[in-house]
N, C-alpha and C. Protein backbone atom coordinates (compact mmCIF):
# COMPACT_ATOMS: atom_id res chain seq x y z
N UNK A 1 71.10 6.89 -9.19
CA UNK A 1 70.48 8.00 -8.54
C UNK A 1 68.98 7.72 -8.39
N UNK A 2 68.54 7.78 -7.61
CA UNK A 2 67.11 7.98 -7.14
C UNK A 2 66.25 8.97 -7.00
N UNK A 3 65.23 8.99 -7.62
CA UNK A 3 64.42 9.95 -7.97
C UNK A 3 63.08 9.81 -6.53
N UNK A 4 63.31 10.93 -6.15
CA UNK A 4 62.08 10.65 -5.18
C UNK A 4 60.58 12.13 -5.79
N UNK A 5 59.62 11.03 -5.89
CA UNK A 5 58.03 11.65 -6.13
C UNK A 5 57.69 11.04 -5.43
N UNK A 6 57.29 11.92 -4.11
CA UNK A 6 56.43 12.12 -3.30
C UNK A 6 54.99 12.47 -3.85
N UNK A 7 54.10 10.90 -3.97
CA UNK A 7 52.78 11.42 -4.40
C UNK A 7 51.31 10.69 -3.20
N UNK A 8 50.98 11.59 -2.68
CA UNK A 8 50.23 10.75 -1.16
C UNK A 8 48.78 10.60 -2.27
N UNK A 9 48.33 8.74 -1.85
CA UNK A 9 47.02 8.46 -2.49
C UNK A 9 45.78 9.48 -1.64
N UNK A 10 45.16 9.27 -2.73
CA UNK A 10 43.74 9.78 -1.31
C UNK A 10 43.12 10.56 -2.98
N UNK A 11 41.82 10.70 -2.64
CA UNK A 11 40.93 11.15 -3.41
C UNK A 11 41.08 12.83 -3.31
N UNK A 12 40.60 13.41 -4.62
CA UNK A 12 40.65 15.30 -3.94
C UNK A 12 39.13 15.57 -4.15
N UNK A 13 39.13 16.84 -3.03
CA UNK A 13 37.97 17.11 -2.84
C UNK A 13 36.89 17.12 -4.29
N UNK A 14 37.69 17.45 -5.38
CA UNK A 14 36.40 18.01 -6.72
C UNK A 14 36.00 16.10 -6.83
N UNK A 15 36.81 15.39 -6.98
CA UNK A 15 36.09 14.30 -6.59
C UNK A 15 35.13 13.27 -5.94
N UNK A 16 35.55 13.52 -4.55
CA UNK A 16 34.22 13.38 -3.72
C UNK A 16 33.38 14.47 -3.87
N UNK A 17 33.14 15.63 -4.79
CA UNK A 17 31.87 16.41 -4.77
C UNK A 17 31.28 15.86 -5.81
N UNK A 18 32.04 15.33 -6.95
CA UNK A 18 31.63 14.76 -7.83
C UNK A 18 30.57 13.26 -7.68
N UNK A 19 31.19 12.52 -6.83
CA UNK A 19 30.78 11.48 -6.30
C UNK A 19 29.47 11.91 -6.22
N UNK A 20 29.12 12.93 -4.77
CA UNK A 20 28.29 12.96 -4.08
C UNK A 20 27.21 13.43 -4.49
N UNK A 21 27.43 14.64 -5.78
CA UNK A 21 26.66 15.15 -6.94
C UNK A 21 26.03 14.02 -7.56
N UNK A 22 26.42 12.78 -7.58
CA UNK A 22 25.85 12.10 -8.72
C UNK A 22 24.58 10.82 -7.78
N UNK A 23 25.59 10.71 -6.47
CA UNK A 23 24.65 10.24 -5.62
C UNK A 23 23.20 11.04 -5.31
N UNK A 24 23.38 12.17 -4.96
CA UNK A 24 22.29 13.18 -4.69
C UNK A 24 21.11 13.33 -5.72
N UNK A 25 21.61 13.02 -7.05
CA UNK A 25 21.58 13.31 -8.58
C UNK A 25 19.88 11.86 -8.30
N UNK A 26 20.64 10.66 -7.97
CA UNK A 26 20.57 9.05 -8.28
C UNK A 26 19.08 9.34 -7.32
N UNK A 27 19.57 10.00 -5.63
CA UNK A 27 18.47 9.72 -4.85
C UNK A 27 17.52 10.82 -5.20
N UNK A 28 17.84 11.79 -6.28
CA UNK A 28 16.69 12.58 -6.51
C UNK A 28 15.38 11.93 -7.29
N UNK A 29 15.98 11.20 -8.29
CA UNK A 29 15.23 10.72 -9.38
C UNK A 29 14.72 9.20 -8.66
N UNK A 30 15.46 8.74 -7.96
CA UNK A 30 14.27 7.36 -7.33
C UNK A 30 13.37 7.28 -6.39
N UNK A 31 13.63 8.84 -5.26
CA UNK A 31 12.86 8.46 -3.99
C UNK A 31 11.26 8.78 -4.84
N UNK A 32 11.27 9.69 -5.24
CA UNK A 32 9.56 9.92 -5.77
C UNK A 32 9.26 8.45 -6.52
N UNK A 33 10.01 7.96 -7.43
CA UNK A 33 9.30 6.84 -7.49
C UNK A 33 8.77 5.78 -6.80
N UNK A 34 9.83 5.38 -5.43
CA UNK A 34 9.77 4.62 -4.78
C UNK A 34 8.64 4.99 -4.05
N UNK A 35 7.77 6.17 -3.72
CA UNK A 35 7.26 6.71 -2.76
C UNK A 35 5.97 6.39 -3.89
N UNK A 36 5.69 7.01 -5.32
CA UNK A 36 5.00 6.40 -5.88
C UNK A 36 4.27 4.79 -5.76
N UNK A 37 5.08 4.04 -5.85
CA UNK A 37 5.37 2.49 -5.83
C UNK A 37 4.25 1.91 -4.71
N UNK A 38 4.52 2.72 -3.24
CA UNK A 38 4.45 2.36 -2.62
C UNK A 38 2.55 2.98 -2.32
N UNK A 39 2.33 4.12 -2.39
CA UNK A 39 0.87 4.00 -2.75
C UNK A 39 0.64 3.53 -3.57
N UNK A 40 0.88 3.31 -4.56
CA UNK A 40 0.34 2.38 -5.70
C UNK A 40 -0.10 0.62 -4.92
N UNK A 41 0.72 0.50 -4.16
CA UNK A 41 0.81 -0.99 -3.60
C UNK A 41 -0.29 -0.85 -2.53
N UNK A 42 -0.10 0.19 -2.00
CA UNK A 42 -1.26 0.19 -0.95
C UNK A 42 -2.51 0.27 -1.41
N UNK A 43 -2.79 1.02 -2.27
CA UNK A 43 -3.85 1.14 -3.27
C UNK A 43 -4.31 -0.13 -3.27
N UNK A 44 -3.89 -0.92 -3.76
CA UNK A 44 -3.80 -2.45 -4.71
C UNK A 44 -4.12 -3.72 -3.09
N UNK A 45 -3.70 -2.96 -2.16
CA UNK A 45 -4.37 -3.96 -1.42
C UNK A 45 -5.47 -3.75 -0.65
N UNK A 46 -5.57 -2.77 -0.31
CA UNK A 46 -6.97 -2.18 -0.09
C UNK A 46 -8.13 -2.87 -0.73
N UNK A 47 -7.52 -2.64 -2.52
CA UNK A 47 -8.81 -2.73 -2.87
C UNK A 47 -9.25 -4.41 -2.81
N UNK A 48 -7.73 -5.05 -2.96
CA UNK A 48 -8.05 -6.85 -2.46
C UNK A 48 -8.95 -6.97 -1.48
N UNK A 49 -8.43 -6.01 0.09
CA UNK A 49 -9.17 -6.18 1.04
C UNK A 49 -10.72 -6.03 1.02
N UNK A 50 -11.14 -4.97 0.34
CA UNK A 50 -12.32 -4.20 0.20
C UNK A 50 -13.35 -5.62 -1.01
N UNK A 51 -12.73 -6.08 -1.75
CA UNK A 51 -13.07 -7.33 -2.67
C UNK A 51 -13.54 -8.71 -1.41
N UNK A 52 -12.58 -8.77 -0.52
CA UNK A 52 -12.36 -10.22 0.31
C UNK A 52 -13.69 -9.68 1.06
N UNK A 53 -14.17 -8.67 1.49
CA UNK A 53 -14.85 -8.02 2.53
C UNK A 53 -16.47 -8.37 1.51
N UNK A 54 -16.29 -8.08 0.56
CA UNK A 54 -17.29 -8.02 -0.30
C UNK A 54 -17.62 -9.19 -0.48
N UNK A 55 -16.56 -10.22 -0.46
CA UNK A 55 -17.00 -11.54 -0.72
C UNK A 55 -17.77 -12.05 0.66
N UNK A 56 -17.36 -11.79 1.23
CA UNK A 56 -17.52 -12.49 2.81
C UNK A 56 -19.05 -11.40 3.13
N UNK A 57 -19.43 -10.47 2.68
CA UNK A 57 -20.81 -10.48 2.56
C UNK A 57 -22.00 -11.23 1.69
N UNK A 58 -21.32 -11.13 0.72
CA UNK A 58 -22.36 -12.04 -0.50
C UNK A 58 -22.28 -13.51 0.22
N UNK A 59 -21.13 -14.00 0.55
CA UNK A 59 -21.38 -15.54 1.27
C UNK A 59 -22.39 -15.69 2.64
N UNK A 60 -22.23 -14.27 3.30
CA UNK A 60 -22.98 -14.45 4.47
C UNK A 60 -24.59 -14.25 4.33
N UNK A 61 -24.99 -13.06 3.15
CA UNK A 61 -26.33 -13.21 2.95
C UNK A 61 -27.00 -14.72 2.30
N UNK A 62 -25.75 -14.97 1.15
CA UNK A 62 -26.53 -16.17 0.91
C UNK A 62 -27.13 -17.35 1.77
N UNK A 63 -25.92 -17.70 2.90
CA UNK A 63 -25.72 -18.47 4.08
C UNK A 63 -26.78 -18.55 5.08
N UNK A 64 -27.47 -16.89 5.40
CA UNK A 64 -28.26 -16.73 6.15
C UNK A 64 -29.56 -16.70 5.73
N UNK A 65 -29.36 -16.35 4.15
CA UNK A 65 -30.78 -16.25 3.54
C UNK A 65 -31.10 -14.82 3.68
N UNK A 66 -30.68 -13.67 4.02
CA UNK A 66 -30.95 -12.49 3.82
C UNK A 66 -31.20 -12.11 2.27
N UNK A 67 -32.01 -10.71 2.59
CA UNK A 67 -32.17 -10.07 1.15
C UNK A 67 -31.73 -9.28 0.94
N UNK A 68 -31.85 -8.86 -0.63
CA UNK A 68 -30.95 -7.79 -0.80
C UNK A 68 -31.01 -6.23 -0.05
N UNK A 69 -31.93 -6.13 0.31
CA UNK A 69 -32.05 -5.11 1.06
C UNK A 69 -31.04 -5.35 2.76
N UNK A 70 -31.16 -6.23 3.29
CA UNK A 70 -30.76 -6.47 4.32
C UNK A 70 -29.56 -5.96 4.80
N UNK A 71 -29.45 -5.12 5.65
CA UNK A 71 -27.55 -4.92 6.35
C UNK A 71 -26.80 -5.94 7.25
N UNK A 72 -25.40 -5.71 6.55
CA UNK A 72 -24.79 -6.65 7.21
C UNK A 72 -24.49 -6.00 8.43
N UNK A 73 -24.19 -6.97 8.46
CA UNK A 73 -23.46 -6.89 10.52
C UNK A 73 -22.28 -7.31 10.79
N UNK A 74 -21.36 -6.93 11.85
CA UNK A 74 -20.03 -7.40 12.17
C UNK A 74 -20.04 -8.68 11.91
N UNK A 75 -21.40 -10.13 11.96
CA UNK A 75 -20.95 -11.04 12.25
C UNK A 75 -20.63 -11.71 10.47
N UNK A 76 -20.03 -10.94 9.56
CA UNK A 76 -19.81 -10.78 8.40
C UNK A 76 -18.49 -10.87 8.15
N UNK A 77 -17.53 -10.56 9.63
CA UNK A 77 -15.90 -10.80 9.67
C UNK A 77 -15.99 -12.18 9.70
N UNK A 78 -16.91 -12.95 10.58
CA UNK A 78 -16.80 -14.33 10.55
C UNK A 78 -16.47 -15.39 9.30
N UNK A 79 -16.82 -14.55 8.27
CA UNK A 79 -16.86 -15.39 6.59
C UNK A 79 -15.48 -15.02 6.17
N UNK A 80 -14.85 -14.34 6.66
CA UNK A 80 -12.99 -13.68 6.27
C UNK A 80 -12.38 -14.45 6.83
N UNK A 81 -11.27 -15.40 6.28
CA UNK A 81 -10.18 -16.39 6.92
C UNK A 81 -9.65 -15.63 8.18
N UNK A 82 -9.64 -16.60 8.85
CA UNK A 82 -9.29 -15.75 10.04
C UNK A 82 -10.21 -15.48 11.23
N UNK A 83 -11.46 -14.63 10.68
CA UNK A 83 -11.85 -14.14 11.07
C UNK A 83 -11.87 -12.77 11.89
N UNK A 84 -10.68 -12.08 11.06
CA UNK A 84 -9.89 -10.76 11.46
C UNK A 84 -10.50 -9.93 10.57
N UNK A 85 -11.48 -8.79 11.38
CA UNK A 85 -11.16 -7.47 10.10
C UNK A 85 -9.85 -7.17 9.30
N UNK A 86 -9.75 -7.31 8.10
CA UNK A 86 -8.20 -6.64 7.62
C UNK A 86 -8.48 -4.96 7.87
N UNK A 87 -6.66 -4.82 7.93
CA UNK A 87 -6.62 -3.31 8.06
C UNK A 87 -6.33 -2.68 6.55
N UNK A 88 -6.38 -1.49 6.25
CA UNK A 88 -6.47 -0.82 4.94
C UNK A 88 -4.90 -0.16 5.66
N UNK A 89 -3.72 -0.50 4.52
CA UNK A 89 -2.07 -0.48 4.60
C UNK A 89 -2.05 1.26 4.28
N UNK A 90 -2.75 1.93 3.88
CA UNK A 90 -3.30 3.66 4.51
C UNK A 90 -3.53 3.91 5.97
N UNK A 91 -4.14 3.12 6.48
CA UNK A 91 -4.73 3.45 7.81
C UNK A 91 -6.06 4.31 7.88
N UNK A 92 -6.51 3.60 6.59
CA UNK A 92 -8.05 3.97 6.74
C UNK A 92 -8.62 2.81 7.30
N UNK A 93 -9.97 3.51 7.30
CA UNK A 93 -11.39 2.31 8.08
C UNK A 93 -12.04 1.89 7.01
N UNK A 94 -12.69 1.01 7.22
CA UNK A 94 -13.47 0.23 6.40
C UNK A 94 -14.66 0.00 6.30
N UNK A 95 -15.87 0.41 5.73
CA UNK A 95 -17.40 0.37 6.41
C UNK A 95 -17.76 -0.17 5.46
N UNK A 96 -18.51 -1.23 6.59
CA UNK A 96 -19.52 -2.11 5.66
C UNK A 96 -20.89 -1.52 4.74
N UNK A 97 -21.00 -1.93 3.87
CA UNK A 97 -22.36 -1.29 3.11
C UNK A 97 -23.83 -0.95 3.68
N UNK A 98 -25.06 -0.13 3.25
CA UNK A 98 -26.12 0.00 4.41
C UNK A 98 -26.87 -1.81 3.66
N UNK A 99 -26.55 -2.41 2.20
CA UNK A 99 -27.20 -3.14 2.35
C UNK A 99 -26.36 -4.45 1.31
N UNK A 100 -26.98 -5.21 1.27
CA UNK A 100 -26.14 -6.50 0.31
C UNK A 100 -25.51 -6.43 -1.22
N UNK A 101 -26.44 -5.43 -1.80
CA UNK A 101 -25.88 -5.14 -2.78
C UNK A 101 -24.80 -4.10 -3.38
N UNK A 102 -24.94 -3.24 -2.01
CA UNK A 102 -23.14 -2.03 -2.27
C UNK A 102 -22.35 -2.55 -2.03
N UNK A 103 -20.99 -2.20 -2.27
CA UNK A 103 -20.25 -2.31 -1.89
C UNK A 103 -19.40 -1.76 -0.47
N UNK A 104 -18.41 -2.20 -0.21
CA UNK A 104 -17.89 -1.81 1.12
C UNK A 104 -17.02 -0.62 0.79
N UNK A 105 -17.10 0.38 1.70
CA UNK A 105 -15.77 1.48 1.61
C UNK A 105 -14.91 1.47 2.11
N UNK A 106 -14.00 2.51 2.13
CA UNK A 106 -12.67 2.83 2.51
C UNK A 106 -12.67 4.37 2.58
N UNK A 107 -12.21 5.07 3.98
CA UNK A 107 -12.29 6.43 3.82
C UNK A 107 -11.28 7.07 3.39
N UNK A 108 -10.21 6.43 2.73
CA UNK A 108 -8.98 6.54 2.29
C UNK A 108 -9.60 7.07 0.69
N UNK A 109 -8.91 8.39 0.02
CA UNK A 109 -9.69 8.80 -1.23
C UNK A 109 -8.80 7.67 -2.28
N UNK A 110 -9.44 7.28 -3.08
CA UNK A 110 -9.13 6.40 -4.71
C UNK A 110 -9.06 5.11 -3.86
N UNK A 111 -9.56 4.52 -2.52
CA UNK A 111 -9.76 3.23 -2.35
C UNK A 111 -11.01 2.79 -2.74
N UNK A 112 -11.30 2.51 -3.62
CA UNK A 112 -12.71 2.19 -4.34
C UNK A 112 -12.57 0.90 -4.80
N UNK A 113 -13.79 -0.21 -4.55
CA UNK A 113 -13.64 -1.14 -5.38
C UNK A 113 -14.23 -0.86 -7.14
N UNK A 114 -13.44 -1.14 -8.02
CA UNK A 114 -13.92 -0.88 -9.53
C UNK A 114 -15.27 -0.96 -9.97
């Protein structure tokens, strides 16, 4: 004699809510970090940029013989590989100092060189 159980596979709904609870759960707790992460990184290159910018002034006063008082000038990208303004990964601007001894900014807030 044959016994027939009829049992159809397939997942039940408290399951896939379960699933989806735990997924929802997973992307709650990582997107803020990831979003963290990611100013943090931008942060961090900025301030490289804002350093490389700084360098490429101190090389150009020395180069030209300027003093410390002296302002730089655009032709201060020329000392940056390349010779490309870098961009600030915020989409801030970047201003050069009024003289040799400040530093360069960023109008982006906490882009500061240390």
């Amino acid at each position: 004699m044959k016994i027939n159980t009829s049992r159809k596979a397939g997942f039940t709904l408290v399951e896939i809510m379960i699933v989806v609870a735990i997924i929802g759960l997973l992307a709650a707790i990582a997107i803020p970090n990831f979003v963290k992460a990611r100013n943090t990184s931008q942060t961090n290159a900025c301030i490289n940029n804002l350093r490389q910018i700084d360098s490429a002034i101190q090389q150009w006063a020395l180069e030209e013989k300027k003093q410390d008082t002296s302002a730089p000038t655009a032709s201060v990208y020329a000392y940056i590989k390349g010779g490309v303004v870098p961009e600030c990964p915020a989409n801030g601007n970047y201003t050069l100092p009024p003289n040799c001894t400040s530093a360069p900014t960023c109008d982006v807030p906490g882009h500061v060189l240390p």
